[in-house]
N, C-alpha and C. Protein backbone atom coordinates (compact mmCIF):
# COMPACT_ATOMS: atom_id res chain seq x y z
N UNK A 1 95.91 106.03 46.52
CA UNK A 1 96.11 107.01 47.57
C UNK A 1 96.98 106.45 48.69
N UNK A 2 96.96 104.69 49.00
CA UNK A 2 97.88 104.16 50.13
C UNK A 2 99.13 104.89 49.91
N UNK A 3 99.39 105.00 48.42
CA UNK A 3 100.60 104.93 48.20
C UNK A 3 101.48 106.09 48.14
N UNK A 4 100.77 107.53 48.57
CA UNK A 4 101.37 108.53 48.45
C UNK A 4 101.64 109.25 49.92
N UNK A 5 102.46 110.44 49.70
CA UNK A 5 102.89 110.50 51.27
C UNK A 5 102.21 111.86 51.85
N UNK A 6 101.84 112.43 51.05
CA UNK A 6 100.66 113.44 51.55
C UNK A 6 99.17 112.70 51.28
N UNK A 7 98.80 111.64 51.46
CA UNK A 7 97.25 111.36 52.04
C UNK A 7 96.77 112.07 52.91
N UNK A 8 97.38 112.37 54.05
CA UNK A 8 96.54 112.62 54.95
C UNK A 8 96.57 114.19 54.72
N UNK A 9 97.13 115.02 54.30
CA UNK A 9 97.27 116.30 54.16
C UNK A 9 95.78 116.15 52.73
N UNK A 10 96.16 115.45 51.96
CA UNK A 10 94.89 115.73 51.00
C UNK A 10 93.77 115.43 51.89
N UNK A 11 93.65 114.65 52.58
CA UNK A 11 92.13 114.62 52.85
C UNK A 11 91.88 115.60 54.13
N UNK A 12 92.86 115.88 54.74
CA UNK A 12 92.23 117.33 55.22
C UNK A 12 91.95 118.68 54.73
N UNK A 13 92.50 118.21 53.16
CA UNK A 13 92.31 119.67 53.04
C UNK A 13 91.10 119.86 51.94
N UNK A 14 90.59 118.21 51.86
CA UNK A 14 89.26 117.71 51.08
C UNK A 14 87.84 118.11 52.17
N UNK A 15 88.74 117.74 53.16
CA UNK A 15 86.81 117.72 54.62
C UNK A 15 86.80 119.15 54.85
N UNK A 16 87.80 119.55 55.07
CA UNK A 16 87.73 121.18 55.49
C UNK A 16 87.05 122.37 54.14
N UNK A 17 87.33 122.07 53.40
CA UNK A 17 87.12 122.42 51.68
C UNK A 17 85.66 122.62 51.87
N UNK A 18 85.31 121.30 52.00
CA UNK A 18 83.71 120.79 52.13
C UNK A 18 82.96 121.48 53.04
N UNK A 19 83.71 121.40 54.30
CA UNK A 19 83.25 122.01 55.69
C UNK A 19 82.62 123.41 55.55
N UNK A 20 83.38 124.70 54.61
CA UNK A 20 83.18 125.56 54.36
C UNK A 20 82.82 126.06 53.22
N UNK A 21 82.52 125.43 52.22
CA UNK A 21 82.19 125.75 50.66
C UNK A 21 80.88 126.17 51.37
N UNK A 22 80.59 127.81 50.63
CA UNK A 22 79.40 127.62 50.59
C UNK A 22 79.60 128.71 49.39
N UNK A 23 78.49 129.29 48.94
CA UNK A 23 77.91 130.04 47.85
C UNK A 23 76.49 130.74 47.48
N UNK A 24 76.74 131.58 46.83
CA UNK A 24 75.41 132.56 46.83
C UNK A 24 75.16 132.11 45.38
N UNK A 25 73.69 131.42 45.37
CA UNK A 25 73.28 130.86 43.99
C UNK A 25 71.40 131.25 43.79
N UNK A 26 71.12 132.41 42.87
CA UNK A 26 69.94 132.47 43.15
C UNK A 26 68.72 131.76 42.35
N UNK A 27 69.40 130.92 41.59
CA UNK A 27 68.59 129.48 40.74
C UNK A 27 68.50 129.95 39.95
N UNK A 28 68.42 131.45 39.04
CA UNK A 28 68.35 131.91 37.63
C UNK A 28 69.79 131.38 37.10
N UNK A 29 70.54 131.24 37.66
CA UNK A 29 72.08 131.46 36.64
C UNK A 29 73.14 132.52 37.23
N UNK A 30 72.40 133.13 38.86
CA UNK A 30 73.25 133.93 39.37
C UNK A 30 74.00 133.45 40.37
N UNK A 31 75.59 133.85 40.60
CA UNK A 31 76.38 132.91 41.27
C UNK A 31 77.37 134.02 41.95
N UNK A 32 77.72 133.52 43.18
CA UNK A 32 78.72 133.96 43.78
C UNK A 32 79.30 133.11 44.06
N UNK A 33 80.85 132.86 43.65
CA UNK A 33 81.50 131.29 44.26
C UNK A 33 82.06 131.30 46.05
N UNK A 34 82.28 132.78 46.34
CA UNK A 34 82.61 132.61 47.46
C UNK A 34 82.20 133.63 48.01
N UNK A 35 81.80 133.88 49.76
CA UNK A 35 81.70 134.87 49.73
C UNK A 35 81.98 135.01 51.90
N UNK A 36 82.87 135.84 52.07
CA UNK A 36 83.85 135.81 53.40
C UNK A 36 83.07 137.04 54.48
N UNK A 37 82.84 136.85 55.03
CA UNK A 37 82.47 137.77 56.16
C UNK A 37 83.49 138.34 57.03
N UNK A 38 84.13 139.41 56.92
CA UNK A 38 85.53 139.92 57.58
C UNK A 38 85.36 140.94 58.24
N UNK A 39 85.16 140.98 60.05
CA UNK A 39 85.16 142.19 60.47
C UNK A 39 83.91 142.65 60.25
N UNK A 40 83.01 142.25 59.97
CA UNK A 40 81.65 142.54 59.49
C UNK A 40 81.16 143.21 58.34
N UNK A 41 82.32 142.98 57.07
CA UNK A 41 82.11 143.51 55.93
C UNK A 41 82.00 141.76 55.16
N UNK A 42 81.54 142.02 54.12
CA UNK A 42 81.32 141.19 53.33
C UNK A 42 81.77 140.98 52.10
N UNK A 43 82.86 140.06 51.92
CA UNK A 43 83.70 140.32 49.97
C UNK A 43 83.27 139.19 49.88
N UNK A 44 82.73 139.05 48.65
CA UNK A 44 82.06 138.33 47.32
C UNK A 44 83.23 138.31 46.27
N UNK A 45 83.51 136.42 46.24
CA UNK A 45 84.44 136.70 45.23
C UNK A 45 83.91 135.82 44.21
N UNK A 46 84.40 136.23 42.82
CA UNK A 46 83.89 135.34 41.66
C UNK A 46 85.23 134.66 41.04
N UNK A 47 85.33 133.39 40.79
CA UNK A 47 86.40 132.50 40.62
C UNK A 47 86.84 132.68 38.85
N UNK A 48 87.68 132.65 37.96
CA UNK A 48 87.85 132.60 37.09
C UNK A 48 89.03 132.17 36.32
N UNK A 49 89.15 130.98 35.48
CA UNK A 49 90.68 130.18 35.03
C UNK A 49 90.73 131.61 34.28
N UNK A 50 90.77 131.80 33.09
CA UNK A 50 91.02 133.47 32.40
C UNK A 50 90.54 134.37 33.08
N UNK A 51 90.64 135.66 31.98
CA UNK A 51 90.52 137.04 32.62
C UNK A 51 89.47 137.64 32.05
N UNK A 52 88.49 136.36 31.97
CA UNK A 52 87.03 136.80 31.68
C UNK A 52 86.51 137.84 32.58
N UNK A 53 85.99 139.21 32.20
CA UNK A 53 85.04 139.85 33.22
C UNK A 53 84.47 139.48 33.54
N UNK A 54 83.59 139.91 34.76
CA UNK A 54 82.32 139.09 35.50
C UNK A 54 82.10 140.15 36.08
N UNK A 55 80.28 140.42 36.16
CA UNK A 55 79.75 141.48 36.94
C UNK A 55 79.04 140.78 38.02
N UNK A 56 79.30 141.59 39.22
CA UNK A 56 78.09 140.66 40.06
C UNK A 56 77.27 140.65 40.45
N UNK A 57 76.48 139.44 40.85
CA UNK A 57 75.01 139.14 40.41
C UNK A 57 74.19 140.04 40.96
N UNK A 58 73.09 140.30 40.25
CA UNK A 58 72.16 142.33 40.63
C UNK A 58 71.63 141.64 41.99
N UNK A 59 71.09 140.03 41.48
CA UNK A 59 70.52 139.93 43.06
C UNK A 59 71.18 140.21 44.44
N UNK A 60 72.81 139.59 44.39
CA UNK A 60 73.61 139.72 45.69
C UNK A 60 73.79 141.16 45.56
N UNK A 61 73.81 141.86 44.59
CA UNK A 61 74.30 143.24 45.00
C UNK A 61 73.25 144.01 45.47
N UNK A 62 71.74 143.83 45.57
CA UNK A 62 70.53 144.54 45.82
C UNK A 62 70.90 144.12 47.32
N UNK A 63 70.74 142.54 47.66
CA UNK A 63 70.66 142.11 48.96
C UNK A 63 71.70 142.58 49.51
N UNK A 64 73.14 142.84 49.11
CA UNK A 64 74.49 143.58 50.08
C UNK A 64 75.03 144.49 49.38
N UNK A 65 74.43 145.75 49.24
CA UNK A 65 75.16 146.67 48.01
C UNK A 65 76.50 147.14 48.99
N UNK A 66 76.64 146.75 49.70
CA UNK A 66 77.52 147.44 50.37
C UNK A 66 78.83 146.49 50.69
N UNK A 67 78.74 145.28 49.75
CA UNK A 67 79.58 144.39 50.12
C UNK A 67 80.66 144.21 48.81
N UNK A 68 82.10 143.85 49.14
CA UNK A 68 83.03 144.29 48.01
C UNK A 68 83.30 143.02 47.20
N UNK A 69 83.32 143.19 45.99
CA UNK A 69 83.21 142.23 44.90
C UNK A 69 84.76 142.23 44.14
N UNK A 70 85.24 140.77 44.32
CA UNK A 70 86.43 140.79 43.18
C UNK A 70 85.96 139.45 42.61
N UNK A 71 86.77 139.58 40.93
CA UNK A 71 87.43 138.69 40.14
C UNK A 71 88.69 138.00 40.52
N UNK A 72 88.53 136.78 40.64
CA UNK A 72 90.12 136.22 41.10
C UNK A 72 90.06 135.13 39.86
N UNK A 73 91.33 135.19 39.51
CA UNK A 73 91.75 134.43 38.29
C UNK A 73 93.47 133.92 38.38
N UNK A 74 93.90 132.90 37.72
CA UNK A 74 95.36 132.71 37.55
C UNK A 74 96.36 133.87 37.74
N UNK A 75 95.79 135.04 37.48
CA UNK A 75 97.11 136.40 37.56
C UNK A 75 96.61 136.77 38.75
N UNK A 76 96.12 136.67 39.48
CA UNK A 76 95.82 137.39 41.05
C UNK A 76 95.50 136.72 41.91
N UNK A 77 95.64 135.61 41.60
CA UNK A 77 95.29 134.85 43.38
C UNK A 77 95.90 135.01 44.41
N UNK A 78 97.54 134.98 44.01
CA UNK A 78 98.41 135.08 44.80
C UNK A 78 97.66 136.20 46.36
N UNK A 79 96.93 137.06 45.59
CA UNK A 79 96.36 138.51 46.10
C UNK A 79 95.37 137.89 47.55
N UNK A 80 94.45 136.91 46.82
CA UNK A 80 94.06 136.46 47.70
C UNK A 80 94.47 135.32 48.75
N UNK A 81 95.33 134.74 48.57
CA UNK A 81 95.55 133.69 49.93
C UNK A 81 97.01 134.36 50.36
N UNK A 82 97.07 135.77 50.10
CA UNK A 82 98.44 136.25 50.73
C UNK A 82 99.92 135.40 51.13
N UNK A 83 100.05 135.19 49.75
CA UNK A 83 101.30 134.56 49.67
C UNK A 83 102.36 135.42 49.25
């Protein structure tokens, strides 16, 4: 790592990563990988390398039925970090 010239850019973008990871996990096998509080709405997103479907989890959706759920995968990310 001495030896490269973005070190310090990786490790900020390692603590900050950390800083904010969090996730909705309800110990059965139900998962939300991310989930953003915007304006006081709530999107739940589920992470995916393919274009596997994914439904989301009955528990988060009982506890926030009112909160919006995407699939983000290799063909749509772009969507999300608005590039």
């Amino acid at each position: 790592m001495a030896t490269r010239d973005d070190t310090g850019a990786l490790w900020e973008n390692y603590l900050i990563g950390e800083l904010i990871k969090r996730n909705y996990n309800t110990g059965f096998g139900q998962e939300i990988d991310l989930i953003v509080e915007s304006q006081g709405s709530l999107l739940a997103y589920e992470f995916k390398w393919g274009e596997n479907k994914s439904k989301i989890s009955t528990a988060f959706a009982g506890a926030y039925p009112n909160a919006s759920y995407t699939v983000i995968n290799k063909e749509n990310y772009l969507d999300l970090i608005d590039v």
